[in-house]
C-alpha atoms as a PDB file:
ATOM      1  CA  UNK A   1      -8.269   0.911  -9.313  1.00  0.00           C
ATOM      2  CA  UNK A   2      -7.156  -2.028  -7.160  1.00  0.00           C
ATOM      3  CA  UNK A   3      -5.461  -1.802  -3.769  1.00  0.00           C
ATOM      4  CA  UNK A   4      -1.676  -1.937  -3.399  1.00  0.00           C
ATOM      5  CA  UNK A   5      -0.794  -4.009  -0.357  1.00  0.00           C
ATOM      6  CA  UNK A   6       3.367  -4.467   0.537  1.00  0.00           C
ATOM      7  CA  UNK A   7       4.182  -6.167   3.532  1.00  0.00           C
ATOM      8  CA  UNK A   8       6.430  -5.025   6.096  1.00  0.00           C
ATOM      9  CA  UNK A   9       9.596  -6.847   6.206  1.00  0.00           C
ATOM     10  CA  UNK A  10      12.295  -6.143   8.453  1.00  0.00           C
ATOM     11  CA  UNK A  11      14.129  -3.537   5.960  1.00  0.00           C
ATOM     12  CA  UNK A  12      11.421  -2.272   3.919  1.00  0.00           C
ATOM     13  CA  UNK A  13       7.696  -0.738   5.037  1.00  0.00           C
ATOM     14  CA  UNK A  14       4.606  -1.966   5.426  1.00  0.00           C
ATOM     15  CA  UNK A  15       2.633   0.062   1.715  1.00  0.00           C
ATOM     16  CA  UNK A  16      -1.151   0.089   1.832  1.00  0.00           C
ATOM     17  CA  UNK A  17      -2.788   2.592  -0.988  1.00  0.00           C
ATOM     18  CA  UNK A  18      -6.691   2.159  -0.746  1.00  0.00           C
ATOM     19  CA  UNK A  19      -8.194   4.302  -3.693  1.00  0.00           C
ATOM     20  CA  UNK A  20     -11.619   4.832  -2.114  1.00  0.00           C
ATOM     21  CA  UNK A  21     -10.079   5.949   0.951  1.00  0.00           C
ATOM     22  CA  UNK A  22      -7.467   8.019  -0.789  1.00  0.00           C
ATOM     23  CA  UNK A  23      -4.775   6.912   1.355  1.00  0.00           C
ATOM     24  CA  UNK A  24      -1.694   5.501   1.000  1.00  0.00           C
ATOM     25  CA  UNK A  25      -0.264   4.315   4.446  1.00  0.00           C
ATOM     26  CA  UNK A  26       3.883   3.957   4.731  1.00  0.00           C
ATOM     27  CA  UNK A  27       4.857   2.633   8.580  1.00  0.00           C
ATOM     28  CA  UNK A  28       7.473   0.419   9.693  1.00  0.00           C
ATOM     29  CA  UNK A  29      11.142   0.946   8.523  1.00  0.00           C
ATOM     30  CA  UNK A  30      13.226   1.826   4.872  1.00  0.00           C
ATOM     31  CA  UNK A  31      16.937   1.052   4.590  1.00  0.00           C
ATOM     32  CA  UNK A  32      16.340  -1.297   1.746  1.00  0.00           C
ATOM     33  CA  UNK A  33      19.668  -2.641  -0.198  1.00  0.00           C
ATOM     34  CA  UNK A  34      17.936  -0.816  -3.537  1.00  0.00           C
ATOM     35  CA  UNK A  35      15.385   2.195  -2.616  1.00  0.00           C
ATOM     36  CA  UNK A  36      15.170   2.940  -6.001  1.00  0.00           C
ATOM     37  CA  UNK A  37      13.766  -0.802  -7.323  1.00  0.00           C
ATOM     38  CA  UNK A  38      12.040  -0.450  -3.927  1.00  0.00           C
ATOM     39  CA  UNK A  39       9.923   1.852  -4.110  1.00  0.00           C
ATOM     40  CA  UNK A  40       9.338   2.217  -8.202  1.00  0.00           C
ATOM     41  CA  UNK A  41       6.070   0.108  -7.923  1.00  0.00           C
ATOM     42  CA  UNK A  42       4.672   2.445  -5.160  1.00  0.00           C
ATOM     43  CA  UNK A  43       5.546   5.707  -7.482  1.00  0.00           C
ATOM     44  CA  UNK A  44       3.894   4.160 -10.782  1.00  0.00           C
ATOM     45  CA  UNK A  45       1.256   3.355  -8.873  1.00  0.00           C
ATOM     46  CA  UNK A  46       0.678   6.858  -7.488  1.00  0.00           C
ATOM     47  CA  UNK A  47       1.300   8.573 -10.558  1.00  0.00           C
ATOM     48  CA  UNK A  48      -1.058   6.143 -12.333  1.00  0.00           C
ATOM     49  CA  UNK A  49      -3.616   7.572  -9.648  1.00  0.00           C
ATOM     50  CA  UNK A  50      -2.820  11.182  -9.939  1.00  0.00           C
ATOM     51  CA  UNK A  51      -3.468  11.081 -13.276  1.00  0.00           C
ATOM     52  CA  UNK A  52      -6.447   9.172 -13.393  1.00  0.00           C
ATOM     53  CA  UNK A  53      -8.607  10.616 -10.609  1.00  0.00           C
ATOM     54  CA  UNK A  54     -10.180  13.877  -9.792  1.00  0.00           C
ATOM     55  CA  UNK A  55      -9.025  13.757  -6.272  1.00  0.00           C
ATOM     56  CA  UNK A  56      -6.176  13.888  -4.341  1.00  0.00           C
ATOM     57  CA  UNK A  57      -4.464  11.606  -1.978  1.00  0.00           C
ATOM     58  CA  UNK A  58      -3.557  11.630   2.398  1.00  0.00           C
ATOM     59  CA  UNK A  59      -0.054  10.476   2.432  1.00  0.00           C
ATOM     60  CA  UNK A  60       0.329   8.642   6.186  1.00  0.00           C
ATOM     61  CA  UNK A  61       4.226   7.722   7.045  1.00  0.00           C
ATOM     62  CA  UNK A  62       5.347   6.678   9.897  1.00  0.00           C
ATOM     63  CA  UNK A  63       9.009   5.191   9.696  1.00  0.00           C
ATOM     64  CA  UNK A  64      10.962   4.387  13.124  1.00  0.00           C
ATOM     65  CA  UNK A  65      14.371   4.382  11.141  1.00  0.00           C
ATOM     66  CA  UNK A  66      14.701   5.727   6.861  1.00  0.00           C
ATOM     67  CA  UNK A  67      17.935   6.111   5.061  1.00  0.00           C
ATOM     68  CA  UNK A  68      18.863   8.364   2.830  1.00  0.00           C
ATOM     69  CA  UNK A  69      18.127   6.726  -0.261  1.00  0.00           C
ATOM     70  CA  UNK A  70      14.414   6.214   1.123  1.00  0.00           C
ATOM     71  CA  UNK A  71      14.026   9.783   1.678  1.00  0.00           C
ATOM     72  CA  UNK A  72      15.233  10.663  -1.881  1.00  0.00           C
ATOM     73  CA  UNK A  73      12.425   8.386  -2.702  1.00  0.00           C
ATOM     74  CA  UNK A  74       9.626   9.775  -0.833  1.00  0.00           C
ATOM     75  CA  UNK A  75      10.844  13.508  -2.251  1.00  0.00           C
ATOM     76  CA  UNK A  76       9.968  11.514  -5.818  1.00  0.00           C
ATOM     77  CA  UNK A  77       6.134  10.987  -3.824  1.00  0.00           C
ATOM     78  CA  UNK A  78       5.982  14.541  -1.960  1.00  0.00           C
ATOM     79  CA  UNK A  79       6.826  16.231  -5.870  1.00  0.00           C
ATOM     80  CA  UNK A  80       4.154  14.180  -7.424  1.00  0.00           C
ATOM     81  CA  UNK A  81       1.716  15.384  -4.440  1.00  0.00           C
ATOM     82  CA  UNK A  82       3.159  18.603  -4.716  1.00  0.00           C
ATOM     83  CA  UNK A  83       2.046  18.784  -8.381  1.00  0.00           C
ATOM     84  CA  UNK A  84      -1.448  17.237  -8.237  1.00  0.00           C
ATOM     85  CA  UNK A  85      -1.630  19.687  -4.745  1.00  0.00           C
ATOM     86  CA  UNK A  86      -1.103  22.470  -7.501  1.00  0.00           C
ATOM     87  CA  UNK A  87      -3.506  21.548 -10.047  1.00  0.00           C
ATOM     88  CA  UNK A  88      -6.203  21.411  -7.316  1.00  0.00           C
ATOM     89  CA  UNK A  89      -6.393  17.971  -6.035  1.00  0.00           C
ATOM     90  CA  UNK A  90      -6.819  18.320  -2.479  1.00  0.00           C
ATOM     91  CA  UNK A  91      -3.708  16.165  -1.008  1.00  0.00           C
ATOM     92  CA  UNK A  92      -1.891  16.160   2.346  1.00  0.00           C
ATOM     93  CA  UNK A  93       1.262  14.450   4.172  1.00  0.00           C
ATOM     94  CA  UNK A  94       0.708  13.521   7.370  1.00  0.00           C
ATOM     95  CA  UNK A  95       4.305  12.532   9.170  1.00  0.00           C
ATOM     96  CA  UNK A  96       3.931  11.135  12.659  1.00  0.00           C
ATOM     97  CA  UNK A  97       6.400  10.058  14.455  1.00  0.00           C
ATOM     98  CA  UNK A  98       7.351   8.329  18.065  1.00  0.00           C
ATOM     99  CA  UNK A  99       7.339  11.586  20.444  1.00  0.00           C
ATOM    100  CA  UNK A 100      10.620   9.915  22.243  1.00  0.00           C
ATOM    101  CA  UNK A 101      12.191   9.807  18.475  1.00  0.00           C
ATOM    102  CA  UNK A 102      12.864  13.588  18.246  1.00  0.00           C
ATOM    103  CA  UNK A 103      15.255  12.693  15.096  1.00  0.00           C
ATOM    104  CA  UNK A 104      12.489  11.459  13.365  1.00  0.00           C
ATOM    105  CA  UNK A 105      10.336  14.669  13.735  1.00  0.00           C
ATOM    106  CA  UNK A 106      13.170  16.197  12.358  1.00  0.00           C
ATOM    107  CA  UNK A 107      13.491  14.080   9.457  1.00  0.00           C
ATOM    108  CA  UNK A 108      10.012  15.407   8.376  1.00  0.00           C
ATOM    109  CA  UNK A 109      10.890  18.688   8.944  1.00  0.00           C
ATOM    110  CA  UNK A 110      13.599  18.198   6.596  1.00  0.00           C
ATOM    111  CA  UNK A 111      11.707  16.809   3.778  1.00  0.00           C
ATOM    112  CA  UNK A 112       8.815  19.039   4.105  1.00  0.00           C
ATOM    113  CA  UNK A 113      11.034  22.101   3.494  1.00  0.00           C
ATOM    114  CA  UNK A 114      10.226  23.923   0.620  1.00  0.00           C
ATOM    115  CA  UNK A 115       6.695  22.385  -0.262  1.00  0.00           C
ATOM    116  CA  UNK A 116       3.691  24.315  -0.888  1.00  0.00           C
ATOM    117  CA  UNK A 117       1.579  20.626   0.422  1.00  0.00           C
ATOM    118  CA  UNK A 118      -0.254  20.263   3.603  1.00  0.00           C
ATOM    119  CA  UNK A 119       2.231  19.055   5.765  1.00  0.00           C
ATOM    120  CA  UNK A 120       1.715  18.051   9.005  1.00  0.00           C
ATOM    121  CA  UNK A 121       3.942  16.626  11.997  1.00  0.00           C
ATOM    122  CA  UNK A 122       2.571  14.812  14.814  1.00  0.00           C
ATOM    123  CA  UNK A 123       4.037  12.650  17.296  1.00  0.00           C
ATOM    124  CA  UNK A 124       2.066  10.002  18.410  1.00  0.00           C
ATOM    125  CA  UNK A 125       2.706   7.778  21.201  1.00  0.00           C
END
Protein backbone atom coordinates (compact mmCIF):
# COMPACT_ATOMS: atom_id res chain seq x y z
CA UNK A 1 0.00 0.00 0.00
CA UNK A 2 1.34 3.44 -0.93
CA UNK A 3 1.67 6.42 1.40
CA UNK A 4 -1.01 9.10 1.63
CA UNK A 5 0.63 12.50 1.92
CA UNK A 6 -1.96 15.89 2.23
CA UNK A 7 -0.42 19.03 2.79
CA UNK A 8 -1.28 21.41 5.34
CA UNK A 9 -2.99 24.39 4.06
CA UNK A 10 -4.20 27.09 6.09
CA UNK A 11 -7.87 25.47 6.62
CA UNK A 12 -7.29 21.92 6.27
CA UNK A 13 -4.42 19.47 8.07
CA UNK A 14 -1.37 18.35 7.26
CA UNK A 15 -2.50 13.89 6.49
CA UNK A 16 0.48 11.55 6.48
CA UNK A 17 -0.64 7.59 6.64
CA UNK A 18 2.67 5.48 6.35
CA UNK A 19 1.52 1.71 6.15
CA UNK A 20 4.77 0.22 7.46
CA UNK A 21 4.72 2.47 10.28
CA UNK A 22 1.03 2.06 10.89
CA UNK A 23 0.46 5.59 11.43
CA UNK A 24 -1.57 8.03 10.18
CA UNK A 25 -0.48 11.57 11.44
CA UNK A 26 -3.40 14.55 11.45
CA UNK A 27 -1.70 18.11 12.83
CA UNK A 28 -2.32 21.52 11.86
CA UNK A 29 -5.95 22.89 11.64
CA UNK A 30 -9.75 21.60 10.12
CA UNK A 31 -12.47 24.17 9.44
CA UNK A 32 -12.57 23.26 5.82
CA UNK A 33 -15.63 24.87 3.64
CA UNK A 34 -16.68 20.89 2.95
CA UNK A 35 -15.37 18.33 5.81
CA UNK A 36 -17.21 15.81 4.28
CA UNK A 37 -15.38 15.99 0.49
CA UNK A 38 -12.45 16.74 2.83
CA UNK A 39 -11.78 14.15 4.46
CA UNK A 40 -13.55 11.16 2.19
CA UNK A 41 -10.08 10.31 0.62
CA UNK A 42 -8.48 9.91 4.13
CA UNK A 43 -11.57 7.46 5.27
CA UNK A 44 -11.38 5.22 1.96
CA UNK A 45 -8.07 5.08 2.44
CA UNK A 46 -8.24 3.81 6.03
CA UNK A 47 -10.93 1.53 5.48
CA UNK A 48 -9.09 0.18 2.41
CA UNK A 49 -6.29 -0.55 5.13
CA UNK A 50 -8.41 -2.00 7.80
CA UNK A 51 -9.57 -4.35 5.62
CA UNK A 52 -6.61 -5.36 3.98
CA UNK A 53 -4.06 -5.79 6.78
CA UNK A 54 -3.66 -7.91 9.80
CA UNK A 55 -2.72 -5.03 11.92
CA UNK A 56 -3.99 -2.14 13.30
CA UNK A 57 -3.25 1.48 13.03
CA UNK A 58 -1.73 4.65 15.80
CA UNK A 59 -3.99 7.46 15.01
CA UNK A 60 -1.68 10.84 15.92
CA UNK A 61 -3.91 14.28 15.84
CA UNK A 62 -2.93 17.20 16.83
CA UNK A 63 -5.31 20.14 15.64
CA UNK A 64 -4.77 23.81 17.19
CA UNK A 65 -8.41 24.79 16.05
CA UNK A 66 -11.35 21.79 14.45
CA UNK A 67 -14.92 22.57 13.72
CA UNK A 68 -17.62 20.72 14.12
CA UNK A 69 -18.01 19.22 10.89
CA UNK A 70 -14.24 17.95 11.25
CA UNK A 71 -15.00 16.27 14.38
CA UNK A 72 -18.08 14.48 12.89
CA UNK A 73 -15.47 13.34 10.52
CA UNK A 74 -12.87 11.99 12.69
CA UNK A 75 -15.95 10.07 14.77
CA UNK A 76 -16.33 8.38 10.96
CA UNK A 77 -12.15 7.40 11.69
CA UNK A 78 -12.43 6.66 15.63
CA UNK A 79 -15.71 4.03 14.54
CA UNK A 80 -13.66 2.43 11.89
CA UNK A 81 -10.71 2.06 14.63
CA UNK A 82 -13.18 1.22 17.01
CA UNK A 83 -14.26 -1.76 14.85
CA UNK A 84 -10.90 -3.12 13.63
CA UNK A 85 -9.90 -2.37 17.71
CA UNK A 86 -12.77 -5.05 18.19
CA UNK A 87 -11.85 -7.63 15.82
CA UNK A 88 -8.33 -7.65 17.34
CA UNK A 89 -6.23 -5.30 15.44
CA UNK A 90 -4.22 -3.63 17.91
CA UNK A 91 -5.06 0.28 17.23
CA UNK A 92 -4.76 3.43 19.36
CA UNK A 93 -5.62 7.36 19.24
CA UNK A 94 -3.22 9.37 20.49
CA UNK A 95 -4.71 13.21 20.93
CA UNK A 96 -2.12 15.74 22.00
CA UNK A 97 -2.71 18.91 22.34
CA UNK A 98 -0.95 22.51 23.26
CA UNK A 99 -0.96 22.31 27.28
CA UNK A 100 -1.95 26.28 27.18
CA UNK A 101 -5.04 25.09 24.80
CA UNK A 102 -7.11 23.51 27.63
CA UNK A 103 -10.22 23.59 25.04
CA UNK A 104 -8.50 21.42 22.92
CA UNK A 105 -7.86 18.69 25.60
CA UNK A 106 -11.33 18.91 26.02
CA UNK A 107 -12.25 18.43 22.57
CA UNK A 108 -10.61 14.93 22.84
CA UNK A 109 -12.24 14.20 25.78
CA UNK A 110 -15.35 14.76 24.01
CA UNK A 111 -14.79 12.57 21.12
CA UNK A 112 -13.23 9.83 22.99
CA UNK A 113 -16.42 9.36 25.07
CA UNK A 114 -17.94 6.24 24.69
CA UNK A 115 -15.08 4.24 22.84
CA UNK A 116 -13.80 1.01 23.88
CA UNK A 117 -10.11 2.27 21.75
CA UNK A 118 -6.94 3.19 23.39
CA UNK A 119 -7.30 6.64 23.86
CA UNK A 120 -4.87 8.74 25.08
CA UNK A 121 -4.54 12.64 25.88
CA UNK A 122 -1.36 14.34 26.18
CA UNK A 123 -0.41 17.82 26.07
CA UNK A 124 2.68 18.54 24.64
CA UNK A 125 4.45 21.71 24.65
Amino acid sequence: MVHLNIDKKKSTPGIVFKPEERTLHIEGESYPENATAFYRPVIEWINNYLHSSEEGLDLMIKLLYINTSSSKALLVLFDMLEDAHKKGLASHVHWLYDEENKLAGEIGEDLSDGLSLPFSIEPVL
